[in-house]
PDB file of N, CA and C in Angstrom:
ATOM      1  N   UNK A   1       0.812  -1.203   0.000  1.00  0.00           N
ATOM      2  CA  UNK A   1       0.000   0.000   0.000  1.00  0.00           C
ATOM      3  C   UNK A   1       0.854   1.266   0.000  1.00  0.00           C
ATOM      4  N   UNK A   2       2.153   1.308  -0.728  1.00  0.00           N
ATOM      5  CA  UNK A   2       3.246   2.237  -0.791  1.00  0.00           C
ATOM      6  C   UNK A   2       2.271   3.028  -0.964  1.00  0.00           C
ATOM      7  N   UNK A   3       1.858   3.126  -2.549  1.00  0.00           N
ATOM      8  CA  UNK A   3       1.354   3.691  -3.563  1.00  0.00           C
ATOM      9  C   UNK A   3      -0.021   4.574  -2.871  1.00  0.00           C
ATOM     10  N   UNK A   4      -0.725   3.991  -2.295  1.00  0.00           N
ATOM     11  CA  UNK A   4      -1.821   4.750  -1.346  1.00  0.00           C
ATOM     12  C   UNK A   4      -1.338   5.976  -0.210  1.00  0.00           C
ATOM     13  N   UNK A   5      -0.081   5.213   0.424  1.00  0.00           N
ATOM     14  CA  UNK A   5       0.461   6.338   1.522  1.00  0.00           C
ATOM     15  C   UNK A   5       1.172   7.625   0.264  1.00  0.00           C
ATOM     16  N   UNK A   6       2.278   7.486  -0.390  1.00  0.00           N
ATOM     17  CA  UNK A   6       2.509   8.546  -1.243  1.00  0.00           C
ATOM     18  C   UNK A   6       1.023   9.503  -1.976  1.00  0.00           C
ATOM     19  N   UNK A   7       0.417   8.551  -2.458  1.00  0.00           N
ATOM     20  CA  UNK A   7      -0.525   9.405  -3.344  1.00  0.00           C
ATOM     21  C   UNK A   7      -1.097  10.439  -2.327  1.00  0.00           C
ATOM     22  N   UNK A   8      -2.141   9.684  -0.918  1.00  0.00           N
ATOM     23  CA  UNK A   8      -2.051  10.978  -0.180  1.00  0.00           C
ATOM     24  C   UNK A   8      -1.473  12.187   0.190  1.00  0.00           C
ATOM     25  N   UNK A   9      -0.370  11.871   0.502  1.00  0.00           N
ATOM     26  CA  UNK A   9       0.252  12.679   1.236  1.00  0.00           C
ATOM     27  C   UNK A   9       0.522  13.716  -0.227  1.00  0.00           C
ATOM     28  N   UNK A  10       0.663  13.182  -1.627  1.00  0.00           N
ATOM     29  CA  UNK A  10       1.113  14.386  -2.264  1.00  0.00           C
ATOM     30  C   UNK A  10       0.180  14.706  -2.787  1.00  0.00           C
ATOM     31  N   UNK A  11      -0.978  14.122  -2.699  1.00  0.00           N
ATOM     32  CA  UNK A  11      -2.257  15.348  -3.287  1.00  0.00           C
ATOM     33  C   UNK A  11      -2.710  16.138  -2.436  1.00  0.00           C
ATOM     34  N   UNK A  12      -2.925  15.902  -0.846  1.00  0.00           N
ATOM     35  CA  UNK A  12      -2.764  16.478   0.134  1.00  0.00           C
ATOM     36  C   UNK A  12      -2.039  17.968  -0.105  1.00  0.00           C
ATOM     37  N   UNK A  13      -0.398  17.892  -0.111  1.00  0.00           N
ATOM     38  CA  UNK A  13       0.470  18.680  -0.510  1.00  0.00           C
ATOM     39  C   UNK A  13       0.123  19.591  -1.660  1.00  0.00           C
ATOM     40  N   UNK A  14      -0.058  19.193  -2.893  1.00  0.00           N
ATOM     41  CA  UNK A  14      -0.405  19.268  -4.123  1.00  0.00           C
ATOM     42  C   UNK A  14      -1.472  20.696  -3.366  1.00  0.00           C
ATOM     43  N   UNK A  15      -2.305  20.441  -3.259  1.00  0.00           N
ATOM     44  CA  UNK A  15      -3.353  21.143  -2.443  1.00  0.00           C
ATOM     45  C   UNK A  15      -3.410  22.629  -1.466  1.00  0.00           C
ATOM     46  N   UNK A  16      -2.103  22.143  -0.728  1.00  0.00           N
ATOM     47  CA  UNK A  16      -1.911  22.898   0.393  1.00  0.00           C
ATOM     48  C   UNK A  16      -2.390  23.035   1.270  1.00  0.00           C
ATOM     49  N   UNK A  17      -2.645  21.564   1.648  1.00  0.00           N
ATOM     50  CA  UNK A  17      -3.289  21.135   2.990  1.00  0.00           C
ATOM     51  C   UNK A  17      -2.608  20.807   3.777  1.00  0.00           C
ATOM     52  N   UNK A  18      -2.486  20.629   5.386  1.00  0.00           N
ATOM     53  CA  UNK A  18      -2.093  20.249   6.614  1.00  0.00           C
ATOM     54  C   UNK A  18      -2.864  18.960   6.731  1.00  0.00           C
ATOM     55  N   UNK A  19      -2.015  18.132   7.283  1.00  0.00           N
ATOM     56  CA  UNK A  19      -3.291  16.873   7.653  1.00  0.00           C
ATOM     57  C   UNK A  19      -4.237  16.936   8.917  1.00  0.00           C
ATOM     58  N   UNK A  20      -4.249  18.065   9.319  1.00  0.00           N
ATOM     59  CA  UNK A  20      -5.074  18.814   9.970  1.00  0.00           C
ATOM     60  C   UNK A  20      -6.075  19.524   9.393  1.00  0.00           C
ATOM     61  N   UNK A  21      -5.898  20.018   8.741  1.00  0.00           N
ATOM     62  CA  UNK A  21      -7.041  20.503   7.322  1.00  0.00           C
ATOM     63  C   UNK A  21      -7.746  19.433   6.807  1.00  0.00           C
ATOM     64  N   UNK A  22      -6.990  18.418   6.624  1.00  0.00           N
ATOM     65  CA  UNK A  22      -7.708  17.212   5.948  1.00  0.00           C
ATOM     66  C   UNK A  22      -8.690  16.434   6.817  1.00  0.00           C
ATOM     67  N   UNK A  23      -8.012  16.252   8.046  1.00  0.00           N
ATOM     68  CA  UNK A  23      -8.812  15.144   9.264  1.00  0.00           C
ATOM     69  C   UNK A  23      -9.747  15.892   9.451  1.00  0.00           C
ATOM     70  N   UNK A  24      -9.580  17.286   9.771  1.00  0.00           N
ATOM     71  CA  UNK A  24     -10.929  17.774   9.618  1.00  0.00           C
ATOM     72  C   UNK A  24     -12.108  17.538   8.709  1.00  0.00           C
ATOM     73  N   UNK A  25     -11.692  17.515   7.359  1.00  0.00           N
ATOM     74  CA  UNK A  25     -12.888  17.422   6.723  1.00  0.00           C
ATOM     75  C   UNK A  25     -13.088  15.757   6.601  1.00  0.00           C
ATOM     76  N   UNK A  26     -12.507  15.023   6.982  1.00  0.00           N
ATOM     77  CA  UNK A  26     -12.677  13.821   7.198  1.00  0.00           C
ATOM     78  C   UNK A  26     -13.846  13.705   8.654  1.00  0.00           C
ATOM     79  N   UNK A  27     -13.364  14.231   9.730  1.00  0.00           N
ATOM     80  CA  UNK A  27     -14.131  14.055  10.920  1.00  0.00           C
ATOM     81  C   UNK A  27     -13.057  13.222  11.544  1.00  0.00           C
ATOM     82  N   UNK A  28     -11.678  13.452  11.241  1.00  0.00           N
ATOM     83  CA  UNK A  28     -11.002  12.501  12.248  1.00  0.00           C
ATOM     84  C   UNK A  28     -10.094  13.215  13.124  1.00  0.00           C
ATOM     85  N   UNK A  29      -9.683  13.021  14.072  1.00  0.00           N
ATOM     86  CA  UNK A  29      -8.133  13.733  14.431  1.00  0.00           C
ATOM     87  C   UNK A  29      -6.698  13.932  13.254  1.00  0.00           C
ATOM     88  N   UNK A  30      -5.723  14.748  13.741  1.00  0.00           N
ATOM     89  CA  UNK A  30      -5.042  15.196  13.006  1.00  0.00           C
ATOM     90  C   UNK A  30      -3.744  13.452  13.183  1.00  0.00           C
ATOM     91  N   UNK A  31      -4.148  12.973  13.671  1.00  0.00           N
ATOM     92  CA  UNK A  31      -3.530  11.231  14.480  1.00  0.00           C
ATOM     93  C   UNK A  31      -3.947  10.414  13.508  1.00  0.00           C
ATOM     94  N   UNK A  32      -4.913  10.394  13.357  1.00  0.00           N
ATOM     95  CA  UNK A  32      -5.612   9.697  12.634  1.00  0.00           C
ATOM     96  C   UNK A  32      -5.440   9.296  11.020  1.00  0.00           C
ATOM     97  N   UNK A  33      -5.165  10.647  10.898  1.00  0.00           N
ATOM     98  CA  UNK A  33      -5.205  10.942   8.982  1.00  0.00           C
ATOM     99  C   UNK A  33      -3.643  10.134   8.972  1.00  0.00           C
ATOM    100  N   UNK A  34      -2.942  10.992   9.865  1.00  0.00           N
ATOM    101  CA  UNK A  34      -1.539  10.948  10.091  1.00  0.00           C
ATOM    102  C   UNK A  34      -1.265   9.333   9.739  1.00  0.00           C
ATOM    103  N   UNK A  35      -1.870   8.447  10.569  1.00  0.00           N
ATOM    104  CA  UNK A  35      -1.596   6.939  10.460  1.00  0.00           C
ATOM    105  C   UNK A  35      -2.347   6.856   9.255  1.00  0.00           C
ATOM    106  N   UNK A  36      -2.962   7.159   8.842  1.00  0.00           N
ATOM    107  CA  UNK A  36      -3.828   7.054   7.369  1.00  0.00           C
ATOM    108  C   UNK A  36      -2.389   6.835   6.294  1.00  0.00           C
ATOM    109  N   UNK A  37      -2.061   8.134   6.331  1.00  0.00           N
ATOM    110  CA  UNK A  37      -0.726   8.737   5.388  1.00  0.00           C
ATOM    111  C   UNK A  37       0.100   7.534   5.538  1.00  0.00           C
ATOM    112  N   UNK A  38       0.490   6.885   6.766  1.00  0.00           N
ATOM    113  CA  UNK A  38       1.794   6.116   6.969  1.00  0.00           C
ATOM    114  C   UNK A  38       1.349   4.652   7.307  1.00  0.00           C
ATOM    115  N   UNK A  39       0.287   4.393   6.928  1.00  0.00           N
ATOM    116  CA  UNK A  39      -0.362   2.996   6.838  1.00  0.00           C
ATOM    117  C   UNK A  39      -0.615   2.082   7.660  1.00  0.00           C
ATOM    118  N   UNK A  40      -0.397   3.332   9.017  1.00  0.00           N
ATOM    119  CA  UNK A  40      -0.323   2.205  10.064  1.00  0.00           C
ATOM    120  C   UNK A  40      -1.841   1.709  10.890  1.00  0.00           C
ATOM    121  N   UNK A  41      -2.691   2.691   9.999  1.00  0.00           N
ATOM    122  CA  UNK A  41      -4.280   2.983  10.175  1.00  0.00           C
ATOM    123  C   UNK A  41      -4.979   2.275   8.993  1.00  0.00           C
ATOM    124  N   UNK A  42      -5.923   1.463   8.907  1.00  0.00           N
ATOM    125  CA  UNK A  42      -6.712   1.186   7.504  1.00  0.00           C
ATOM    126  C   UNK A  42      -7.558   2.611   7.006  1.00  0.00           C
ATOM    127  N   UNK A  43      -7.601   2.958   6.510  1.00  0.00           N
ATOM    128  CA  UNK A  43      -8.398   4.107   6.315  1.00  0.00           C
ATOM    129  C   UNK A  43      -9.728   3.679   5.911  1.00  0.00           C
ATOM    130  N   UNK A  44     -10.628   3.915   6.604  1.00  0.00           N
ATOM    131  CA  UNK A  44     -11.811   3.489   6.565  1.00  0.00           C
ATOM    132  C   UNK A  44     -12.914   3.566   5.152  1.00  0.00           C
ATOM    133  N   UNK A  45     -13.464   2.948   3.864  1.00  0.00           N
ATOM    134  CA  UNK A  45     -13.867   2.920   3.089  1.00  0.00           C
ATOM    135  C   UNK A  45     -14.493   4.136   2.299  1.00  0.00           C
ATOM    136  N   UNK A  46     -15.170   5.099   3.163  1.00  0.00           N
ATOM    137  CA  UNK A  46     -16.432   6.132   3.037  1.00  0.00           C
ATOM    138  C   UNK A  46     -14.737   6.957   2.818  1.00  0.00           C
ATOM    139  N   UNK A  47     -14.180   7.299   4.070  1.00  0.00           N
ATOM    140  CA  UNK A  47     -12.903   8.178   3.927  1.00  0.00           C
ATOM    141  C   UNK A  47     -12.233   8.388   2.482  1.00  0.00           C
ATOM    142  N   UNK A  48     -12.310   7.150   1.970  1.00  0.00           N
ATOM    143  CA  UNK A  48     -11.044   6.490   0.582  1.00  0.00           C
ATOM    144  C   UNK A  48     -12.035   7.091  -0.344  1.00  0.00           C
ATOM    145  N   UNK A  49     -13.094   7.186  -0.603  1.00  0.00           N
ATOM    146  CA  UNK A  49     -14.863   7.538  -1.600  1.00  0.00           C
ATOM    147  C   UNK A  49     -14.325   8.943  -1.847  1.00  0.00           C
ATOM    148  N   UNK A  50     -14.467  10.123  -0.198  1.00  0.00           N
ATOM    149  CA  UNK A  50     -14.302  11.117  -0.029  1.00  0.00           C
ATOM    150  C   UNK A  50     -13.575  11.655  -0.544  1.00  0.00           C
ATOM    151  N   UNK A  51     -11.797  11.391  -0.127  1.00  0.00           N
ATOM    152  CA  UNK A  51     -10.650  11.513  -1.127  1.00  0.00           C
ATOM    153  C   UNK A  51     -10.719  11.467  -2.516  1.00  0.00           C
ATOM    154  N   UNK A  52     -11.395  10.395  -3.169  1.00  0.00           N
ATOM    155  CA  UNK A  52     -11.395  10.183  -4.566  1.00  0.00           C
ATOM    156  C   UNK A  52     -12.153  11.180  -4.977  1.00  0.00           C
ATOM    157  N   UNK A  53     -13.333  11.834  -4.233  1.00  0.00           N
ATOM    158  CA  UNK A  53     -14.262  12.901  -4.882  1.00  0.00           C
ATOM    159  C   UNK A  53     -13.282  14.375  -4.484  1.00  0.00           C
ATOM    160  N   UNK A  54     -13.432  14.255  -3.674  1.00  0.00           N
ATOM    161  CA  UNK A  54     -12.477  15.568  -3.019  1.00  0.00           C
ATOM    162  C   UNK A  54     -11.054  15.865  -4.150  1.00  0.00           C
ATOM    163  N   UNK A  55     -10.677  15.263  -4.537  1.00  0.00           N
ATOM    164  CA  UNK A  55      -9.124  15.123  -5.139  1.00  0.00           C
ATOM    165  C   UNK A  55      -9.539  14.887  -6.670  1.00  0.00           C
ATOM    166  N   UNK A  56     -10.676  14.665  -7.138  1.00  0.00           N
ATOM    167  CA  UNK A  56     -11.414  14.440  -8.494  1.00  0.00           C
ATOM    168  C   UNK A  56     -10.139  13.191  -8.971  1.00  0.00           C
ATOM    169  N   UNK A  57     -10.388  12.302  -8.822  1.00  0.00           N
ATOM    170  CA  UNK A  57     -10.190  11.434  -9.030  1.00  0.00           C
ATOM    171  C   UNK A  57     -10.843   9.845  -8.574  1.00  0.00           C
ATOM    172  N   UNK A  58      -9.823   8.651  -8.744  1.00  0.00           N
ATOM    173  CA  UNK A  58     -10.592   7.427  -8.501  1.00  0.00           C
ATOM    174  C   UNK A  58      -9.728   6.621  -7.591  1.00  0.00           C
ATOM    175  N   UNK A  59     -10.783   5.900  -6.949  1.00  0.00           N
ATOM    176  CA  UNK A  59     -10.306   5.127  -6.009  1.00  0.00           C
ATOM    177  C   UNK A  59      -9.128   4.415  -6.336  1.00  0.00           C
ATOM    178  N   UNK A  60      -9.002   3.507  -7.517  1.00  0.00           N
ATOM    179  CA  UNK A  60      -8.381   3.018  -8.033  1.00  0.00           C
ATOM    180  C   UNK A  60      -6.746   3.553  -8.107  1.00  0.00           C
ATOM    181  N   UNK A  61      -7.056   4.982  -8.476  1.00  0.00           N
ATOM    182  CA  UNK A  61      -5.696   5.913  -8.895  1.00  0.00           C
ATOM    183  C   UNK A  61      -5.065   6.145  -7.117  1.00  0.00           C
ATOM    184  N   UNK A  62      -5.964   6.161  -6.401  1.00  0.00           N
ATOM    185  CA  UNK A  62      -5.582   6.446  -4.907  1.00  0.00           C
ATOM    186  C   UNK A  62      -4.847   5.043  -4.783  1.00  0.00           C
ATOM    187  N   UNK A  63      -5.438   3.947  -4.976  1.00  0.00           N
ATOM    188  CA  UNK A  63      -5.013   2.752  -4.327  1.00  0.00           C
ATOM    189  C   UNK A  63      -3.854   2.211  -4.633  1.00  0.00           C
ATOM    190  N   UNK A  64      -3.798   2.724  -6.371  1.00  0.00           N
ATOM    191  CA  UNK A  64      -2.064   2.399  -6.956  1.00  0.00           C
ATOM    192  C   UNK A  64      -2.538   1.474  -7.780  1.00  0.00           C
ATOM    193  N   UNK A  65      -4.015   1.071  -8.401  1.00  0.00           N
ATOM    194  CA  UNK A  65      -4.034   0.251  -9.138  1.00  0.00           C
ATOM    195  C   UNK A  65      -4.124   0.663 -10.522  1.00  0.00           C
ATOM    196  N   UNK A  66      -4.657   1.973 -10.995  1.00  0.00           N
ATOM    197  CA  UNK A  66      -3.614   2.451 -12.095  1.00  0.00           C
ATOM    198  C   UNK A  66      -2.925   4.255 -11.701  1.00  0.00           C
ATOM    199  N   UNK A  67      -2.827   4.703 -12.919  1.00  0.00           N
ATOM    200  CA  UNK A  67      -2.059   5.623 -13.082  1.00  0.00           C
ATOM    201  C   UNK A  67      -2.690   6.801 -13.571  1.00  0.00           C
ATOM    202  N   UNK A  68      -3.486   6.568 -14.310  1.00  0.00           N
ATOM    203  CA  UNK A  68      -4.708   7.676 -14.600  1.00  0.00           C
ATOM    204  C   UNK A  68      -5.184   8.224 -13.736  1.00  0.00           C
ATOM    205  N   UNK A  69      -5.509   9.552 -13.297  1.00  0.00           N
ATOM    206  CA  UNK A  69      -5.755  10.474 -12.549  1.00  0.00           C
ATOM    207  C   UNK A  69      -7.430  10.665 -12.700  1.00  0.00           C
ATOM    208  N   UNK A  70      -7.972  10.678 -14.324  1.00  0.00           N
ATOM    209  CA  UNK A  70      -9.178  10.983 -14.345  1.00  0.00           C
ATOM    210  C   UNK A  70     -10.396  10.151 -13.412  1.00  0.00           C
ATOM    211  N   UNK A  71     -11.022  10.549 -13.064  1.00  0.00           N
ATOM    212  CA  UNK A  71     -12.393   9.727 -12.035  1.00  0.00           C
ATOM    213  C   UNK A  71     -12.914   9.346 -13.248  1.00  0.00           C
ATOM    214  N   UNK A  72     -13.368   8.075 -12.781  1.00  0.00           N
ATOM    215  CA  UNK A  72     -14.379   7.359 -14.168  1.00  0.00           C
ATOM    216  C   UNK A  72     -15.591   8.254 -14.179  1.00  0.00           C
ATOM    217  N   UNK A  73     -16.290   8.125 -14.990  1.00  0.00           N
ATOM    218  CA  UNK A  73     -17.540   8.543 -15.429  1.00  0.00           C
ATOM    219  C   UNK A  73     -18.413   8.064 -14.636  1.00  0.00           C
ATOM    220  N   UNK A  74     -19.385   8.882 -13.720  1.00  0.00           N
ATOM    221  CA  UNK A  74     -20.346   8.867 -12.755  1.00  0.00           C
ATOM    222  C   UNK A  74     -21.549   9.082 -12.998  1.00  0.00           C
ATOM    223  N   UNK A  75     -22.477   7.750 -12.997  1.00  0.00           N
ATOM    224  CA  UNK A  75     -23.887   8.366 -13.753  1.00  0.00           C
ATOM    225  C   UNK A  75     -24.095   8.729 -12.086  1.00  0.00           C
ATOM    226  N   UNK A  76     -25.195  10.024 -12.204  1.00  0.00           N
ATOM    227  CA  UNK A  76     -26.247  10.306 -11.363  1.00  0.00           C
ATOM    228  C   UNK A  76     -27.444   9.723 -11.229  1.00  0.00           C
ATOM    229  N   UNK A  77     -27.604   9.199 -10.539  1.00  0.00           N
ATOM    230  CA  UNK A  77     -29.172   8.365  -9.726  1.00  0.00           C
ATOM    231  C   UNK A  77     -29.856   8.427  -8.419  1.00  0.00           C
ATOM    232  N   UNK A  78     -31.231   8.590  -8.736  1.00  0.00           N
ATOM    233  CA  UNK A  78     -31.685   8.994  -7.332  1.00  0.00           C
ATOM    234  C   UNK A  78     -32.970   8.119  -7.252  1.00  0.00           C
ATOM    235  N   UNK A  79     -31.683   7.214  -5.961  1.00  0.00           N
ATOM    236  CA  UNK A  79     -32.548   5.750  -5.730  1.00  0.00           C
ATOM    237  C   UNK A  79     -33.410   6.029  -4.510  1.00  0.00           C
ATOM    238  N   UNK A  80     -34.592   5.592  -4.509  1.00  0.00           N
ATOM    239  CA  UNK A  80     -35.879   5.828  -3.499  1.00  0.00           C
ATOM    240  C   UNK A  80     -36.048   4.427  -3.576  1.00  0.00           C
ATOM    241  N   UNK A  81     -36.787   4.460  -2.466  1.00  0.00           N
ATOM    242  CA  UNK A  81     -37.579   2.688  -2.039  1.00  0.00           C
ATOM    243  C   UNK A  81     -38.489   2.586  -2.991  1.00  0.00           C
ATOM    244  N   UNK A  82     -39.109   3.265  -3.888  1.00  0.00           N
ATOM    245  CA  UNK A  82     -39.881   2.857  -5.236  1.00  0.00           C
ATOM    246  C   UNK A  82     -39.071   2.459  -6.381  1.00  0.00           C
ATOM    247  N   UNK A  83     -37.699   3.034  -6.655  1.00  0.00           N
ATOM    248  CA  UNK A  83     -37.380   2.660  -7.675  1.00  0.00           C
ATOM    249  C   UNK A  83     -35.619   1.810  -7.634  1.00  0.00           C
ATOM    250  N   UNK A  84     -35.612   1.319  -6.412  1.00  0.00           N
ATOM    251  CA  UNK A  84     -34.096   0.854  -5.720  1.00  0.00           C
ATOM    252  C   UNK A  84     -34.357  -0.969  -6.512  1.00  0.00           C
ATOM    253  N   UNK A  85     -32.652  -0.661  -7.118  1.00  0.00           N
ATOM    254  CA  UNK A  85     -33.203  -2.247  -7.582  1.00  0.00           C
ATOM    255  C   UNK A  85     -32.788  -3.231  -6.758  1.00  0.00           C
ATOM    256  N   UNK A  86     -33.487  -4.639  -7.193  1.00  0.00           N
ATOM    257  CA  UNK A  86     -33.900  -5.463  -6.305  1.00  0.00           C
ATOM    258  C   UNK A  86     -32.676  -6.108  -5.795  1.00  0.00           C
ATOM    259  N   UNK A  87     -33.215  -6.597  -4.328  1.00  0.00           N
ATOM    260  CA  UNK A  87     -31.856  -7.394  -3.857  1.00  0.00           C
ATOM    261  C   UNK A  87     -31.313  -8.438  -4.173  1.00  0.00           C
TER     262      UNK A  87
END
């Protein structure tokens, strides 16, 4: 998970954020992100979503599984209990 701890920390940077700036908008301590960055924390799923939207990009590009920066293409849908498909 090299590739996950670098990518943070330099889009973070990239940015001109503190990981104090960041945990904040995460909802975590500035400890927290911190072990995020250095892998000694799993970073929790919703967090990894956030980043990818926040940073316009994709999970994928966060995780190190490719190299492309662009976020895939996101249809918009607005699922209600009338029209949520089936389980």
């Amino acid at each position: 998970m090299l590739k996950l701890q670098l990518r943070l920390r330099d889009l973070r940077e990239d940015n001109d954020m503190s990981q104090a700036e960041m945990a904040k908008l995460l909802g975590c301590s500035q400890q927290t992100y911190s072990r995020y960055e250095s892998h000694t924390t799993e970073i929790p799923l919703e967090s990894l979503i956030f980043l990818a939207d926040y940073y316009d990009t994709s999970v994928d590009y966060l995780l190190g599984i490719t190299e492309i920066t662009e976020p895939y293409p996101r249809k918009k849908r607005n699922l209600t209990v009338k029209n949520r498909p089936d389980r």
